[in-house]
PDB file of N, CA and C in Angstrom:
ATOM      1  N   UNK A   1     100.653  83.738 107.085  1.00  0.00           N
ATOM      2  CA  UNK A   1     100.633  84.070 108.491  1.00  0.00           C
ATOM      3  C   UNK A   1     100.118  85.473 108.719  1.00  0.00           C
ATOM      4  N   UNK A   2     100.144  85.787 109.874  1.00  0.00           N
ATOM      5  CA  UNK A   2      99.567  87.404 110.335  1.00  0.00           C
ATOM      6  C   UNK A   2     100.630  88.022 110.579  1.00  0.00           C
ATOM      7  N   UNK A   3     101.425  89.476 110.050  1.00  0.00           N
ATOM      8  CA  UNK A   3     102.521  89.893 110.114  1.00  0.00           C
ATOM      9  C   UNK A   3     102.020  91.261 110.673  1.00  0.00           C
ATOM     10  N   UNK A   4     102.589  91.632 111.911  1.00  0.00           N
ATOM     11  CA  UNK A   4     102.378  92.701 112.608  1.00  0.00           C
ATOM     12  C   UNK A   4     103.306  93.594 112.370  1.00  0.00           C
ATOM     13  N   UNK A   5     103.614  94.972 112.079  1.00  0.00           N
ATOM     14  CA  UNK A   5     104.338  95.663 112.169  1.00  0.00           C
ATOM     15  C   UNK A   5     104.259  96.754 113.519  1.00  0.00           C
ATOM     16  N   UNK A   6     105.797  97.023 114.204  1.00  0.00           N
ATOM     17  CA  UNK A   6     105.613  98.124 115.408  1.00  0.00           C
ATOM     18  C   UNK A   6     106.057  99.446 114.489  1.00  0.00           C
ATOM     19  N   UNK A   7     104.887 100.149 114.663  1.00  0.00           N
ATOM     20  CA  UNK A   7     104.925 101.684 114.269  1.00  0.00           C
ATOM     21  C   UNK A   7     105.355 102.877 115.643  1.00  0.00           C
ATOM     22  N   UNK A   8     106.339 104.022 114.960  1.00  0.00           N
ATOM     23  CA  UNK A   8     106.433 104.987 115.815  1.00  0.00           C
ATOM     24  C   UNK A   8     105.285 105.792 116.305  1.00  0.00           C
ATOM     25  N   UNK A   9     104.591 105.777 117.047  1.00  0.00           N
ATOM     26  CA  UNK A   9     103.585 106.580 118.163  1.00  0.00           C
ATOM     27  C   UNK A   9     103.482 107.704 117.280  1.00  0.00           C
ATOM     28  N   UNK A  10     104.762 108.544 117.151  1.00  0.00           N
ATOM     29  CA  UNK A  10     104.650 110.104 116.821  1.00  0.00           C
ATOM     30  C   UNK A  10     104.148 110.469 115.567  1.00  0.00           C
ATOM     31  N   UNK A  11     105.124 109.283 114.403  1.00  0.00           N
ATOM     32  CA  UNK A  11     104.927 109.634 113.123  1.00  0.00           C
ATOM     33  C   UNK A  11     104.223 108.682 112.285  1.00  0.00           C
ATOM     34  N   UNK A  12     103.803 107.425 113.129  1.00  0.00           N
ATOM     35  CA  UNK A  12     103.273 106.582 112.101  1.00  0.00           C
ATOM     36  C   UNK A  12     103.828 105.715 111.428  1.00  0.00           C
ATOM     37  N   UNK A  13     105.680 105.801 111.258  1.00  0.00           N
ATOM     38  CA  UNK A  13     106.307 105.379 110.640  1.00  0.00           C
ATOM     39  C   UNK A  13     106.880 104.267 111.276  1.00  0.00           C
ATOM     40  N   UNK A  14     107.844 103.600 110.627  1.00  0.00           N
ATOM     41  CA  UNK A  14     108.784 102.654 111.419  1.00  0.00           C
ATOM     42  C   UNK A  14     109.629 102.863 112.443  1.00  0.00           C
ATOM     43  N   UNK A  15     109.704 101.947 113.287  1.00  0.00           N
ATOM     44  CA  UNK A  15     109.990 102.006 114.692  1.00  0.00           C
ATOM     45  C   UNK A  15     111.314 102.898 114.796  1.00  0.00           C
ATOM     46  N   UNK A  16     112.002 103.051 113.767  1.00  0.00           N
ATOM     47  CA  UNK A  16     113.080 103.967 113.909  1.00  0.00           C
ATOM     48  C   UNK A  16     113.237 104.341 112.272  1.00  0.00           C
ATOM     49  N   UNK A  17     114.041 105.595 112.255  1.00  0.00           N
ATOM     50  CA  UNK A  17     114.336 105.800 110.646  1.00  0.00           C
ATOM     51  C   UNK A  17     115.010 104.555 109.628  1.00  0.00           C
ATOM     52  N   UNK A  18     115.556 103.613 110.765  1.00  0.00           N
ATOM     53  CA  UNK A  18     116.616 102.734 109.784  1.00  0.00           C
ATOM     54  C   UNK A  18     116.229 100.982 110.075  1.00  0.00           C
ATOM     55  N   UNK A  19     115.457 101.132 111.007  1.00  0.00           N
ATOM     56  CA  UNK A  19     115.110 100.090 111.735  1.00  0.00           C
ATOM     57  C   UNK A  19     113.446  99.965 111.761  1.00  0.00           C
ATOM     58  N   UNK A  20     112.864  98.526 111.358  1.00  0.00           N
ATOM     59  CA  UNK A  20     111.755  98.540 111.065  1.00  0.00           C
ATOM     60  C   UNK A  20     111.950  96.756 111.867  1.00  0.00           C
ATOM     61  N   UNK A  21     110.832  96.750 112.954  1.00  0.00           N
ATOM     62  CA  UNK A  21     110.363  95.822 113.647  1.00  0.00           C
ATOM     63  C   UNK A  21     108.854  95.148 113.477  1.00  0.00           C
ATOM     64  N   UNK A  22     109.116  93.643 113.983  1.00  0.00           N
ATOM     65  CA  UNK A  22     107.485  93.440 113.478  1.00  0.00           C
ATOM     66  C   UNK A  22     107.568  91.729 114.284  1.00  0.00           C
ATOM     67  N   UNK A  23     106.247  91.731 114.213  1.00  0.00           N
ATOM     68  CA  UNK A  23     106.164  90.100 114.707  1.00  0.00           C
ATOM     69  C   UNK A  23     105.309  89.263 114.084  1.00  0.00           C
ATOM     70  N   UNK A  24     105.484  88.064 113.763  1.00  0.00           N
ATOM     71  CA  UNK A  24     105.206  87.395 112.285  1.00  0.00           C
ATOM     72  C   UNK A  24     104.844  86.066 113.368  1.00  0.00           C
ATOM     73  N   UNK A  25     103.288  86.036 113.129  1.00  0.00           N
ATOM     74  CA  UNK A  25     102.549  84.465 113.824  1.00  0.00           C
ATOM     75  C   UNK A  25     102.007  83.509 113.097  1.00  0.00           C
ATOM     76  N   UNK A  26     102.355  82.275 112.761  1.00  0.00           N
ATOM     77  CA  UNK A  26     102.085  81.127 111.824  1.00  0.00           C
ATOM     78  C   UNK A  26     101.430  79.887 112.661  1.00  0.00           C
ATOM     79  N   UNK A  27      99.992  79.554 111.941  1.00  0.00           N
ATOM     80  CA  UNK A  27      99.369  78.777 112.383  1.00  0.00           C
ATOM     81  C   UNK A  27     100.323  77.275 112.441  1.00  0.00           C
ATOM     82  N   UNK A  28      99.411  76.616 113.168  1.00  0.00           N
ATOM     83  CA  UNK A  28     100.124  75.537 113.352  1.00  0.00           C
ATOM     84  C   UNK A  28     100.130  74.763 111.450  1.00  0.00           C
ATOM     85  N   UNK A  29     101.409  73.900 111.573  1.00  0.00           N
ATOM     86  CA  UNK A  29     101.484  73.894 109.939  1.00  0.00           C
ATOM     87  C   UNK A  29     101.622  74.399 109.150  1.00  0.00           C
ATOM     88  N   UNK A  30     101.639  75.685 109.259  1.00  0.00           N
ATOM     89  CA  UNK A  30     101.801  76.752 108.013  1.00  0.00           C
ATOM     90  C   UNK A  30     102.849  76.992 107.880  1.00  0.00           C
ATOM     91  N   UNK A  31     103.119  77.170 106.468  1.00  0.00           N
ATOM     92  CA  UNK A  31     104.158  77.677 105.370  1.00  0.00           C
ATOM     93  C   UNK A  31     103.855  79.051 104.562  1.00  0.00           C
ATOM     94  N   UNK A  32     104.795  79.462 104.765  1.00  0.00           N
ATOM     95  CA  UNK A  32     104.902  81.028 104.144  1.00  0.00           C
ATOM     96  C   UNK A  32     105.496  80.953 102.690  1.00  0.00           C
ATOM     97  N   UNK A  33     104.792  81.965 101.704  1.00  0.00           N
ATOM     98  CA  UNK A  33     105.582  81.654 100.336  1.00  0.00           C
ATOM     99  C   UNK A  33     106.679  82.364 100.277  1.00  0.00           C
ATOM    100  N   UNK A  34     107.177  81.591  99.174  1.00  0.00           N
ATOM    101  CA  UNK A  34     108.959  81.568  98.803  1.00  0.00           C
ATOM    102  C   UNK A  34     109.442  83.219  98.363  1.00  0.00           C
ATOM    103  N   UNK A  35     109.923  83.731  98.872  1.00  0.00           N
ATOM    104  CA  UNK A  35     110.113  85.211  98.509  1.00  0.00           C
ATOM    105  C   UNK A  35     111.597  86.029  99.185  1.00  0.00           C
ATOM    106  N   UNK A  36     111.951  86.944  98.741  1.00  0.00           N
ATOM    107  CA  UNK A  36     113.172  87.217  98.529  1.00  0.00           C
ATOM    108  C   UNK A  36     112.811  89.232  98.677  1.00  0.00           C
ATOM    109  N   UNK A  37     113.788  89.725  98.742  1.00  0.00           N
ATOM    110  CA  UNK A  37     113.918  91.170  99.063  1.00  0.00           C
ATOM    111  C   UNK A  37     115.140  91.750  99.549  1.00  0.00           C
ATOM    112  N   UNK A  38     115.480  93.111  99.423  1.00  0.00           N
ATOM    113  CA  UNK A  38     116.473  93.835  99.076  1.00  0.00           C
ATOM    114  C   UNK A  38     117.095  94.161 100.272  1.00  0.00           C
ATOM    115  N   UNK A  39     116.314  93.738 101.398  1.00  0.00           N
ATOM    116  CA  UNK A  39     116.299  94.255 103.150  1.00  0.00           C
ATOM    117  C   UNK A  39     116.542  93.120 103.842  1.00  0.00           C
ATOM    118  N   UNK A  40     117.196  92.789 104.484  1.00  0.00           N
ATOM    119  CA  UNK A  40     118.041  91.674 105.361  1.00  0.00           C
ATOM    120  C   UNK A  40     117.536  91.745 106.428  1.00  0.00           C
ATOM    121  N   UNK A  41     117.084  90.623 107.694  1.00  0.00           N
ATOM    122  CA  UNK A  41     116.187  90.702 108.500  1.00  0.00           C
ATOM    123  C   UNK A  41     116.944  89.223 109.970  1.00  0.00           C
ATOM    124  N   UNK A  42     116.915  89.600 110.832  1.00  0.00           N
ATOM    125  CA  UNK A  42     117.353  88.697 111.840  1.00  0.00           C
ATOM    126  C   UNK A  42     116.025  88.410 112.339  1.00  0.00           C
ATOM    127  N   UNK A  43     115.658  87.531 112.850  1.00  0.00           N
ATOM    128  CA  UNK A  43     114.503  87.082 113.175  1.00  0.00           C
ATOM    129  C   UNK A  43     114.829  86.155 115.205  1.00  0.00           C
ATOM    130  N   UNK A  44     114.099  86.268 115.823  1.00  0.00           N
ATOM    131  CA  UNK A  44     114.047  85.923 117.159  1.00  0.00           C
ATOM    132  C   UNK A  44     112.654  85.415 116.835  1.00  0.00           C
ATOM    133  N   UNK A  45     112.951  83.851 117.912  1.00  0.00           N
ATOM    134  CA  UNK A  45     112.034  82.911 118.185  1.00  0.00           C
ATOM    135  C   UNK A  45     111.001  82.862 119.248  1.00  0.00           C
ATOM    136  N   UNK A  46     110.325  83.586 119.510  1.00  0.00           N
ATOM    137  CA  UNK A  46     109.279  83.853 120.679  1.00  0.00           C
ATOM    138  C   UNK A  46     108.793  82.372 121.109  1.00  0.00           C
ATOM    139  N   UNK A  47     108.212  81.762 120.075  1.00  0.00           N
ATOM    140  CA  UNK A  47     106.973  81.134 120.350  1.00  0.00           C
ATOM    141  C   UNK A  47     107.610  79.782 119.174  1.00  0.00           C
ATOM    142  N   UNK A  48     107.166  78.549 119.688  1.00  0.00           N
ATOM    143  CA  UNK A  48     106.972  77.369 118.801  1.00  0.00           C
ATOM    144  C   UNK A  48     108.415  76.811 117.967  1.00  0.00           C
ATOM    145  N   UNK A  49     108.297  75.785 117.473  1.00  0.00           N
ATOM    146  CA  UNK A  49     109.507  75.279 116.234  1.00  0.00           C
ATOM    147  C   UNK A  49     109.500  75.041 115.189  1.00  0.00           C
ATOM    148  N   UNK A  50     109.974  75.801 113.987  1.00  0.00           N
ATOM    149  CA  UNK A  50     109.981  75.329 112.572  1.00  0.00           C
ATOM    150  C   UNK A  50     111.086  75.141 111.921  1.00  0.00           C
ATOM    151  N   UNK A  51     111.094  75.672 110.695  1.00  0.00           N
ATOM    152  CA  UNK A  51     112.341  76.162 109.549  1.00  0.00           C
ATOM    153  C   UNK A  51     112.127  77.091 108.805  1.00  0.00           C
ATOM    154  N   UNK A  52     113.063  77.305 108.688  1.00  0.00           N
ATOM    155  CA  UNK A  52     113.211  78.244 107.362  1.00  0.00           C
ATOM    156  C   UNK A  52     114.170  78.060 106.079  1.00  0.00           C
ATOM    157  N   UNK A  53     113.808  77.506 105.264  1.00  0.00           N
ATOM    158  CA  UNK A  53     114.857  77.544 104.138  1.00  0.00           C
ATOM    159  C   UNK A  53     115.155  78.775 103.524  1.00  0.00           C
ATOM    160  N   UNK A  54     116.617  79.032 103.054  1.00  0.00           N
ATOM    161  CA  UNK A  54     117.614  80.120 102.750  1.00  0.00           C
ATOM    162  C   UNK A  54     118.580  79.520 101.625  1.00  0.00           C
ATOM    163  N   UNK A  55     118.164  80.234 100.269  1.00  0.00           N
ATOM    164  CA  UNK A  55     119.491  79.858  99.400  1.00  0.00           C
ATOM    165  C   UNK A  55     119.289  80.912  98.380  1.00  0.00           C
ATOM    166  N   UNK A  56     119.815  80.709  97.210  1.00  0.00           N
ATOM    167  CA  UNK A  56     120.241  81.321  95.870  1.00  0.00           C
ATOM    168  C   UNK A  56     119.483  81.302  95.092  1.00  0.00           C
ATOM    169  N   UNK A  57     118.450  80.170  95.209  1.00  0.00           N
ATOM    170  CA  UNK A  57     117.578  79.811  94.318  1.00  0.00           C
ATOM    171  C   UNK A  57     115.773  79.754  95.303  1.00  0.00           C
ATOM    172  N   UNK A  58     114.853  79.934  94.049  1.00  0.00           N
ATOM    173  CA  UNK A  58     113.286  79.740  94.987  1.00  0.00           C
ATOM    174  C   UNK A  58     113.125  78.677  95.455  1.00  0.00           C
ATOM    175  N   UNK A  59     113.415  77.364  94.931  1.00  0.00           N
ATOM    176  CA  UNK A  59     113.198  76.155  95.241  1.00  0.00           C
ATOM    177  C   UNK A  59     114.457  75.662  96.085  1.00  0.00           C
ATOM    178  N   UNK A  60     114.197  75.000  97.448  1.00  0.00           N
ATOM    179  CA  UNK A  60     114.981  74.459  98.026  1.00  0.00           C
ATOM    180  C   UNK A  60     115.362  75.426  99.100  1.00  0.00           C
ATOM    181  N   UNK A  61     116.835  75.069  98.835  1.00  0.00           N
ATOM    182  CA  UNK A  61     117.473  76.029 100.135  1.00  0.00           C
ATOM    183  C   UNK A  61     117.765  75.975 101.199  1.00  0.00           C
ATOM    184  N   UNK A  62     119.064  76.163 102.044  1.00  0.00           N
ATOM    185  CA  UNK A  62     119.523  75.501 103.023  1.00  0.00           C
ATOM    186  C   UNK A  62     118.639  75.948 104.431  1.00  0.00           C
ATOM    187  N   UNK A  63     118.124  74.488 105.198  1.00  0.00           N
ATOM    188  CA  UNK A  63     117.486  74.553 105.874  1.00  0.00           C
ATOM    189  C   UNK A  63     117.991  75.009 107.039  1.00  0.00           C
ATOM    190  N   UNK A  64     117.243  76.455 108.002  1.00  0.00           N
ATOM    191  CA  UNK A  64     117.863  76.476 109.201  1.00  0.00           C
ATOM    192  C   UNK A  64     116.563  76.565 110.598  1.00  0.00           C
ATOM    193  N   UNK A  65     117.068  75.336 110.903  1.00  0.00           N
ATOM    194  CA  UNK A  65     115.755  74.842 111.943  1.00  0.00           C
ATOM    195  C   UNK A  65     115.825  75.857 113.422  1.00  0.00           C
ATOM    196  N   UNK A  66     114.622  76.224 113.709  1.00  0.00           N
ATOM    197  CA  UNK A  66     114.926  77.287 114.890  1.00  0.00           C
ATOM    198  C   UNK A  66     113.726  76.401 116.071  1.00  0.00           C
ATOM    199  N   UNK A  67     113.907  76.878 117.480  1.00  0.00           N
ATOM    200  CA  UNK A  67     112.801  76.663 118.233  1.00  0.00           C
ATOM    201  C   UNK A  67     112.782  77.537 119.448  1.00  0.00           C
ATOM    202  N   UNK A  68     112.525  77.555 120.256  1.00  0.00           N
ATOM    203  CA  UNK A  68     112.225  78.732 121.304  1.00  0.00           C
ATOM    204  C   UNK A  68     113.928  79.406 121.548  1.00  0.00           C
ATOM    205  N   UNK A  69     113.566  80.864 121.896  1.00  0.00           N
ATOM    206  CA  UNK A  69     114.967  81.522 121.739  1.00  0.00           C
ATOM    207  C   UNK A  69     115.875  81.646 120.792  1.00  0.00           C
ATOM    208  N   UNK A  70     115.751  80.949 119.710  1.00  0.00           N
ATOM    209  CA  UNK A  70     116.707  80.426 118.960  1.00  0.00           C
ATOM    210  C   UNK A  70     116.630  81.984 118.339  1.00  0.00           C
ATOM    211  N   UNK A  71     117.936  82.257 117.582  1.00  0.00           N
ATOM    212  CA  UNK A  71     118.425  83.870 116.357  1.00  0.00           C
ATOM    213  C   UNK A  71     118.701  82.898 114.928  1.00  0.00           C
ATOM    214  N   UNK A  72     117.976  83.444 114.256  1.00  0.00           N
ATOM    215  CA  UNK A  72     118.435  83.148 112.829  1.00  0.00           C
ATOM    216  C   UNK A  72     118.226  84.565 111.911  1.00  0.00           C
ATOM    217  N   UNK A  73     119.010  84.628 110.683  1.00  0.00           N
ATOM    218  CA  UNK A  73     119.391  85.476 110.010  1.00  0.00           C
ATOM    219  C   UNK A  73     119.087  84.877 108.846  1.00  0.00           C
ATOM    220  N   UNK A  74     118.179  85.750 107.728  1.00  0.00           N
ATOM    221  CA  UNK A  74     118.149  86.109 106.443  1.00  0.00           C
ATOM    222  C   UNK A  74     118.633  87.225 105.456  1.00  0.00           C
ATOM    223  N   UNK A  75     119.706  86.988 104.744  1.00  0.00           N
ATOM    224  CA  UNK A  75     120.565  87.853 104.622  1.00  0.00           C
ATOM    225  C   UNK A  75     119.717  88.917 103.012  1.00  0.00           C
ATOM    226  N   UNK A  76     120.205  89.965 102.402  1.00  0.00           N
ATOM    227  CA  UNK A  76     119.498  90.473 101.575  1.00  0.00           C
ATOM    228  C   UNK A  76     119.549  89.507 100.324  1.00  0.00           C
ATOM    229  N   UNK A  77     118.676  89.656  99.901  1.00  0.00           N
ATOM    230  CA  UNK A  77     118.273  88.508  97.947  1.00  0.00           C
ATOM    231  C   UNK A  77     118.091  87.481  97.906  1.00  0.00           C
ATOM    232  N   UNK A  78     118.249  86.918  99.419  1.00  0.00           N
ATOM    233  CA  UNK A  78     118.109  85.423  99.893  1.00  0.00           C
ATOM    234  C   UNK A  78     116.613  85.021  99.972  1.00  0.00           C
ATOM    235  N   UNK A  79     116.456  84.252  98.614  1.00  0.00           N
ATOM    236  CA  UNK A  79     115.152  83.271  98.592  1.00  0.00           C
ATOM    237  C   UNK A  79     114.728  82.481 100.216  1.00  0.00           C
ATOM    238  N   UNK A  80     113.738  82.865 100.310  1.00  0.00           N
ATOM    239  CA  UNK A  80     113.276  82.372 102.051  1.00  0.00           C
ATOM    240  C   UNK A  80     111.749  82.120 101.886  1.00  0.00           C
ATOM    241  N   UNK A  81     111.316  80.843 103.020  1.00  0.00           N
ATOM    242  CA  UNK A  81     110.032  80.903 103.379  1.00  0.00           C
ATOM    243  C   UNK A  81     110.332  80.161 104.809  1.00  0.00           C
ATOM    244  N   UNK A  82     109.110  80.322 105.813  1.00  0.00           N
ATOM    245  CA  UNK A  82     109.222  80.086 107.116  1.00  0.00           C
ATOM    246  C   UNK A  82     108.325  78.804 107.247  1.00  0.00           C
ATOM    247  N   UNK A  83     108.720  77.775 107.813  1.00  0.00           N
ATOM    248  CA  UNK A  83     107.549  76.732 107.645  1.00  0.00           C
ATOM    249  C   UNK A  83     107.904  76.329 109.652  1.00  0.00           C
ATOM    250  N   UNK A  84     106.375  76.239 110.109  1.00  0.00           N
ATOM    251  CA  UNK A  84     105.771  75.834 111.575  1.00  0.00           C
ATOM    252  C   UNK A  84     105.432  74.294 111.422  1.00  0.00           C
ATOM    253  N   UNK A  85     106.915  73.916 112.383  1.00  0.00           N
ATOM    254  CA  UNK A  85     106.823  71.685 112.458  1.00  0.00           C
ATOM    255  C   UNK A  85     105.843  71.550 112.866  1.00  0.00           C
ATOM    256  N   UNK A  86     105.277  72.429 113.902  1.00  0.00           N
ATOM    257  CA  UNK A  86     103.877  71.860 114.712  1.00  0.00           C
ATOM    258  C   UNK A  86     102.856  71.703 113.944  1.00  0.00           C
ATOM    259  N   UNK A  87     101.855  70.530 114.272  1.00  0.00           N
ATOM    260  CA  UNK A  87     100.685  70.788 113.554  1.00  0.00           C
ATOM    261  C   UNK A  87      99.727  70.935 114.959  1.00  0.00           C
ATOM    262  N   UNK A  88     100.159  71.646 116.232  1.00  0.00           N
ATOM    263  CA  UNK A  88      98.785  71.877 117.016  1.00  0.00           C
ATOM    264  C   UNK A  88      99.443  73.302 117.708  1.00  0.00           C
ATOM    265  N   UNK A  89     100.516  73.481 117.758  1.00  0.00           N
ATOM    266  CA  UNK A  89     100.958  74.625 118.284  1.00  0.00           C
ATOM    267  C   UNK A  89     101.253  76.021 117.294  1.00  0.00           C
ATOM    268  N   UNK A  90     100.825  77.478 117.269  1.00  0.00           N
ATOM    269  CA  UNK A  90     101.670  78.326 116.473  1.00  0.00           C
ATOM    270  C   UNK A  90     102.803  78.641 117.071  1.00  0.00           C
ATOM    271  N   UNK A  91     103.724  79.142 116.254  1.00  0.00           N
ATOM    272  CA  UNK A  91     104.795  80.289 115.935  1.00  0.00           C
ATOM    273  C   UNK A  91     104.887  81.519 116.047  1.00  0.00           C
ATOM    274  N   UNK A  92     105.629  81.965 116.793  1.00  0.00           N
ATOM    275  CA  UNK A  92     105.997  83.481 116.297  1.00  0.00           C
ATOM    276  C   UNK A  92     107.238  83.995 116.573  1.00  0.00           C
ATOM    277  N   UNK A  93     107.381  84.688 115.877  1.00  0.00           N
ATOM    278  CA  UNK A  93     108.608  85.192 115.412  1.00  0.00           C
ATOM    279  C   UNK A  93     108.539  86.693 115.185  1.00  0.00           C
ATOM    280  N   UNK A  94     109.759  87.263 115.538  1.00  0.00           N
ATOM    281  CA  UNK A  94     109.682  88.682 116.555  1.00  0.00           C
ATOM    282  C   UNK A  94     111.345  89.032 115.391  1.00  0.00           C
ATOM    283  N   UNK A  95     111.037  90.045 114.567  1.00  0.00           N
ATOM    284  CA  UNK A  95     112.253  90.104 113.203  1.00  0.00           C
ATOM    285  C   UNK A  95     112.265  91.748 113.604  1.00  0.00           C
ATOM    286  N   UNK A  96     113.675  91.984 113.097  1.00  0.00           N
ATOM    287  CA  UNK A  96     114.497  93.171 113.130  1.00  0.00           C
ATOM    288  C   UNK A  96     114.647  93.713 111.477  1.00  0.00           C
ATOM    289  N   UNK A  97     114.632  94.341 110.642  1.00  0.00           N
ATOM    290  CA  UNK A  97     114.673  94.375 109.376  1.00  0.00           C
ATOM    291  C   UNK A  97     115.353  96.004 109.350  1.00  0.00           C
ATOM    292  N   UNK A  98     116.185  96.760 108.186  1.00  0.00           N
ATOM    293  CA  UNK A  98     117.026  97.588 107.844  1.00  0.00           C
ATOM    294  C   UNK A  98     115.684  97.808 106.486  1.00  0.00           C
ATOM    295  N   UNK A  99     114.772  97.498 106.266  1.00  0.00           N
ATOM    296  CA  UNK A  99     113.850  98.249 105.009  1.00  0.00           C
ATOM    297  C   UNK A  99     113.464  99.737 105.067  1.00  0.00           C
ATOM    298  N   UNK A 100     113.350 100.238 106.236  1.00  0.00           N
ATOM    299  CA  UNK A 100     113.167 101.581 106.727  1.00  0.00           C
ATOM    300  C   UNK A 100     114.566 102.221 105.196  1.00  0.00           C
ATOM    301  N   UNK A 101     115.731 102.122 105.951  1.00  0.00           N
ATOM    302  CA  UNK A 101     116.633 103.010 105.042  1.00  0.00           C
ATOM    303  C   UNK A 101     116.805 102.707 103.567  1.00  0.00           C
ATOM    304  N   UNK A 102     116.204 101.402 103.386  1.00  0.00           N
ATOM    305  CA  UNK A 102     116.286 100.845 101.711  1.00  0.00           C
ATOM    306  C   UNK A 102     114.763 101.661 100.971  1.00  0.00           C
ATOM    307  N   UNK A 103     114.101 101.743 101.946  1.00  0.00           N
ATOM    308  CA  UNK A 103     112.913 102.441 101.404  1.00  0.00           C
ATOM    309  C   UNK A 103     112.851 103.938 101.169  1.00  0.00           C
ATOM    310  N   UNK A 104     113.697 104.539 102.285  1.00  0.00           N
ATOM    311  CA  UNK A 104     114.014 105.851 101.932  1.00  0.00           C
ATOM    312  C   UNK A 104     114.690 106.290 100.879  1.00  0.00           C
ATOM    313  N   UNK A 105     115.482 105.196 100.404  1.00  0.00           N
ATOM    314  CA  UNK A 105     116.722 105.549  99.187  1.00  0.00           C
ATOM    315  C   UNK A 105     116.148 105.051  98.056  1.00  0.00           C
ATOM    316  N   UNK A 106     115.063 105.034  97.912  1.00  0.00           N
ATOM    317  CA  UNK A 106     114.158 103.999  96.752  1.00  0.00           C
ATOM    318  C   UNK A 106     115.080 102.501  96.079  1.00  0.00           C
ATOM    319  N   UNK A 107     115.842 101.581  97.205  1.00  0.00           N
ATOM    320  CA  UNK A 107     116.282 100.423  97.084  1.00  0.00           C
ATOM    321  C   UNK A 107     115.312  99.583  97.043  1.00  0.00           C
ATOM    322  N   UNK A 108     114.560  99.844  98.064  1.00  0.00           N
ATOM    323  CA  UNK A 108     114.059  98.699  98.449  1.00  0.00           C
ATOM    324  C   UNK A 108     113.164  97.546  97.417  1.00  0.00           C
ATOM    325  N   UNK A 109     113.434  96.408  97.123  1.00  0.00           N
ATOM    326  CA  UNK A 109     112.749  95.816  96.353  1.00  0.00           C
ATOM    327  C   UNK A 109     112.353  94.185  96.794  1.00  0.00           C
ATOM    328  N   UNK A 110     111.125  93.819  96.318  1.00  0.00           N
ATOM    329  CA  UNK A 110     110.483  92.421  97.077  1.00  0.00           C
ATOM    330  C   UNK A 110     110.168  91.460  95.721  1.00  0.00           C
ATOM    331  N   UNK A 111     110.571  90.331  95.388  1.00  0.00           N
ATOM    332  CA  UNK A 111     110.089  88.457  94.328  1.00  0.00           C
ATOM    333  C   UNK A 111     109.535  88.219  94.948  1.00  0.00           C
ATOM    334  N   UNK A 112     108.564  87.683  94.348  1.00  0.00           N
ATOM    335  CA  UNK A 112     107.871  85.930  95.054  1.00  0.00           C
ATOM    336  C   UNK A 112     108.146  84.968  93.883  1.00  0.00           C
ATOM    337  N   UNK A 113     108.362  84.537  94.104  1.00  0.00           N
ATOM    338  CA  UNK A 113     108.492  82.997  93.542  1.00  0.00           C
ATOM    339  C   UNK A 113     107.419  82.626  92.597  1.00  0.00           C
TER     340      UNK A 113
END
């Protein structure tokens, strides 16, 4: 998908010291790969209906189906990918993420599958 990040005006940086925002648009049909990271992220449903699987492991993972408005949460180390039901409409999705302060403390870390 196309993952936008909102940068601070002044410094270039993330939208706040601790708080890092962004909006994430998936063609119709598309699936995002399986990946995991150290930064925990709530995600808001702008646009369209998919899933997202969430578990312990890369493969699988408990499915949590979202569609307009809908809040879902990916918690930190949690294996995730975002998949768009539509095959004529996109997605987007408008996420809140805490990587700002994991990045400052040299935590921050990203798998793929």
């Amino acid at each position: 998908g196309v993952l936008l990040e909102y940068t601070n005006p002044v410094t270039g940086g993330p939208t706040m010291p601790t708080i890092s925002c962004r909006a994430q648009w998936l063609a119709p049909g598309e699936s995002t790969q399986v990946h995991r990271h150290t930064s925990s992220t709530i995600y808001h449903v702008i646009q369209g209906e998919g899933s997202t699987f969430v578990g312990p492991e890369p493969k699988g993972g408990e499915e949590q189906a979202w569609g307009l408005r809908d809040c879902f949460f990916v918690p930190s180390m949690g294996w995730h990918r975002h998949v768009n039901r539509s095959k004529t409409e996109p997605a987007l999705l408008f996420s809140v993420t805490d990587r700002p302060v994991l990045d400052s403390l040299g935590l921050y870390r990203e798998e793929h599958a």
